[in-house]
C-alpha atoms as a PDB file:
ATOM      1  CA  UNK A   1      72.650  49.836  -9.092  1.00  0.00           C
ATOM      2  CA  UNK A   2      69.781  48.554  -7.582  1.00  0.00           C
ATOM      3  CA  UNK A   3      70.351  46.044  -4.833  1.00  0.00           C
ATOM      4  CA  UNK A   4      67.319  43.316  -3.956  1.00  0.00           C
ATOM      5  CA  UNK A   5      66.664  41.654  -0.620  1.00  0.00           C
ATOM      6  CA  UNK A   6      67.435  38.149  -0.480  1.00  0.00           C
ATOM      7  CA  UNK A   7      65.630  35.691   1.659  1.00  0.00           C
ATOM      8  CA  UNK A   8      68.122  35.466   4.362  1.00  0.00           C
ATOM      9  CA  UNK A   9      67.705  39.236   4.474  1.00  0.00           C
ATOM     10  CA  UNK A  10      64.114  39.087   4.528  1.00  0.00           C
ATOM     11  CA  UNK A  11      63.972  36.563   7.310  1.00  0.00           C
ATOM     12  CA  UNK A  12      66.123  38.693   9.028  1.00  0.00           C
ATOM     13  CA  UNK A  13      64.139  41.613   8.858  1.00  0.00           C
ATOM     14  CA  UNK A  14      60.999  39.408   9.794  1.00  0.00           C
ATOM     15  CA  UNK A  15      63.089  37.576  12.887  1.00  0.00           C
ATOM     16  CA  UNK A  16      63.714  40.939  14.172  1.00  0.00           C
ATOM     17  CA  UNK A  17      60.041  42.302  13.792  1.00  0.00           C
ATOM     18  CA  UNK A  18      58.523  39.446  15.956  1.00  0.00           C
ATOM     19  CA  UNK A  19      61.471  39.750  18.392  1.00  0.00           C
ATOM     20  CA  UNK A  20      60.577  43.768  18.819  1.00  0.00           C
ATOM     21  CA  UNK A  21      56.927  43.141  18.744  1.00  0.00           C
ATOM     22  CA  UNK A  22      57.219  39.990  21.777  1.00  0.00           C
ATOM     23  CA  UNK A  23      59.704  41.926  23.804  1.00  0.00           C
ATOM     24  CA  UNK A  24      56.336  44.811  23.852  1.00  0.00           C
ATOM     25  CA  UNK A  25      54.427  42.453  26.182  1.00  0.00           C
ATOM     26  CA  UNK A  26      57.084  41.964  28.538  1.00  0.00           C
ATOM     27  CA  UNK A  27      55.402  43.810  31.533  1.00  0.00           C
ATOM     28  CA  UNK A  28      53.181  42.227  33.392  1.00  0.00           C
ATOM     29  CA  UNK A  29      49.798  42.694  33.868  1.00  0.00           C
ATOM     30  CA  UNK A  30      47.486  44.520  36.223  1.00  0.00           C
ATOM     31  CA  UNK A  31      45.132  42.077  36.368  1.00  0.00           C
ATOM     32  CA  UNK A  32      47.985  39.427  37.441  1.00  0.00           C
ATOM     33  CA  UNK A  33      50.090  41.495  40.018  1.00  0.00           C
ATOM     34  CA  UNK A  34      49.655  40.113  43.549  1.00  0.00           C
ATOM     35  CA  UNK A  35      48.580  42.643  46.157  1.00  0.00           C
ATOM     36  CA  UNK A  36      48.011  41.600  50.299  1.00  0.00           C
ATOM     37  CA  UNK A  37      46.840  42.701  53.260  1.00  0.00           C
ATOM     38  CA  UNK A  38      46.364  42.008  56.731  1.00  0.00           C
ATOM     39  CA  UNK A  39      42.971  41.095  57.337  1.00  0.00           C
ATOM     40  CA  UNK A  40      41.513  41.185  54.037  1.00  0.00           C
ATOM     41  CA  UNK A  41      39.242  39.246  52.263  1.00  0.00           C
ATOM     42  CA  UNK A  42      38.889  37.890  48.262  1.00  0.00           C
ATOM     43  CA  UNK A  43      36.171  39.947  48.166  1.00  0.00           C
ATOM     44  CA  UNK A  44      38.026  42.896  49.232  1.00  0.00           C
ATOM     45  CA  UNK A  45      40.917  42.496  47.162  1.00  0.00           C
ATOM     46  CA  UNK A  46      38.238  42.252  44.079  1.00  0.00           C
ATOM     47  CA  UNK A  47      36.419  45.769  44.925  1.00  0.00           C
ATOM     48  CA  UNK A  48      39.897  47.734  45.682  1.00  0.00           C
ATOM     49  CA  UNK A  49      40.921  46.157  42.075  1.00  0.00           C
ATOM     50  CA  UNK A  50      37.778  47.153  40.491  1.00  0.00           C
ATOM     51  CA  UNK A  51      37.577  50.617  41.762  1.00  0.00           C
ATOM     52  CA  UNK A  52      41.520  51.382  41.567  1.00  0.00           C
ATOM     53  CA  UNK A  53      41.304  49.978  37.713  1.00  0.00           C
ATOM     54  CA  UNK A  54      37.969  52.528  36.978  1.00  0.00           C
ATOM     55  CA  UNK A  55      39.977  55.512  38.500  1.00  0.00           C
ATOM     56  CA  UNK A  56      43.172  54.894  36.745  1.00  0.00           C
ATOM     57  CA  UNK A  57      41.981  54.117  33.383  1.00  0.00           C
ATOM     58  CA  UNK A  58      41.282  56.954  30.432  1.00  0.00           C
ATOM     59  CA  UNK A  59      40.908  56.904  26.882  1.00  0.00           C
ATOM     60  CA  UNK A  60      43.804  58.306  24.892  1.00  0.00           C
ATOM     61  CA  UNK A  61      41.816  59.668  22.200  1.00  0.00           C
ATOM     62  CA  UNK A  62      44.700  60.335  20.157  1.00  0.00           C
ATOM     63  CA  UNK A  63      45.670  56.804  19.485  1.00  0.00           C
ATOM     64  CA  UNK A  64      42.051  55.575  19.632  1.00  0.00           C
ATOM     65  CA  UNK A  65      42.068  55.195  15.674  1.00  0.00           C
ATOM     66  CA  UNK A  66      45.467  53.088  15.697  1.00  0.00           C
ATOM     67  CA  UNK A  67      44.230  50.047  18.336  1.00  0.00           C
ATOM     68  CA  UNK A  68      41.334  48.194  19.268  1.00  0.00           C
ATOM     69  CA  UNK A  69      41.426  48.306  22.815  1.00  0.00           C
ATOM     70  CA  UNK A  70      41.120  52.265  23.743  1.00  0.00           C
ATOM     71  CA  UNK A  71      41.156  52.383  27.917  1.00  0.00           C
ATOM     72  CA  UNK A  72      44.887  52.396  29.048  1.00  0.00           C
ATOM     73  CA  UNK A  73      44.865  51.630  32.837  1.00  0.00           C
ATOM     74  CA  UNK A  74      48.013  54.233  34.256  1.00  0.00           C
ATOM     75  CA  UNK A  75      50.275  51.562  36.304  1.00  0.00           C
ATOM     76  CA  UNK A  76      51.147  54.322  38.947  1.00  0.00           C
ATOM     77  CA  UNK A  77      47.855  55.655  39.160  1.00  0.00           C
ATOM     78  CA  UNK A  78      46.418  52.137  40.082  1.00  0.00           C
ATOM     79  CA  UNK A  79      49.435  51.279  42.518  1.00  0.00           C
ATOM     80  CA  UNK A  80      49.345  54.399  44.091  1.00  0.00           C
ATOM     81  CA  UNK A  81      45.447  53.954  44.846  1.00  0.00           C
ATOM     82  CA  UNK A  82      46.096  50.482  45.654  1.00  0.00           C
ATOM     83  CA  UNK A  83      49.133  51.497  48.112  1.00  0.00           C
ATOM     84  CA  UNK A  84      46.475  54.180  49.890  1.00  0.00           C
ATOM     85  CA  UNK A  85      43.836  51.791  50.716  1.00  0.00           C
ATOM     86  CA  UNK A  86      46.545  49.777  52.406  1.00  0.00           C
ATOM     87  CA  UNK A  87      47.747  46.771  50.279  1.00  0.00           C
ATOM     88  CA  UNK A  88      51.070  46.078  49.585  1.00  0.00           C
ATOM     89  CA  UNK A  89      52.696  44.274  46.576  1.00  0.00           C
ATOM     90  CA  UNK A  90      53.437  41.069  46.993  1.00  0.00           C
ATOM     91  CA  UNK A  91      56.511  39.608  45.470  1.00  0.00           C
END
């Protein structure tokens, strides 16, 4: 016996796919994470950015086909070069 979705079961199975795909996003950003230091200017804080971003992003050339957006910027990577040119996270 074959047994068809109804459309409670279909919304559920829909409710749940936008719940798994939102709770993805959840971390936040490099671009928004707040880093200090003594002494330092906006300008600074730009350059170390730039440079720590370049130097801690690759291309994963196996998922390449499967997104749009192929550099992955490696979280540790970028807070460990941000933590050895002497900022700090601010939280």
């Amino acid at each position: 016996m074959i047994r068809y979705l109804t459309w409670a079961d279909r919304f559920l199975l829909i409710l749940i796919a936008f719940v798994a795909a939102g709770l993805g996003g959840c971390q936040t950003p490099i671009s928004r994470q707040l880093w200090v230091r003594d002494s330092a200017s906006e300008t600074d804080l730009k350059r170390d950015t730039y440079e720590c971003r370049r130097d801690a992003t690759f291309t994963n050339w196996r998922r390449m086909n499967w997104r749009w957006s192929d550099p992955d910027p490696d979280r540790t990577l970028y807070r460990l070069c941000m933590e050895a040119r002497g900022w700090t996270r601010a939280d």
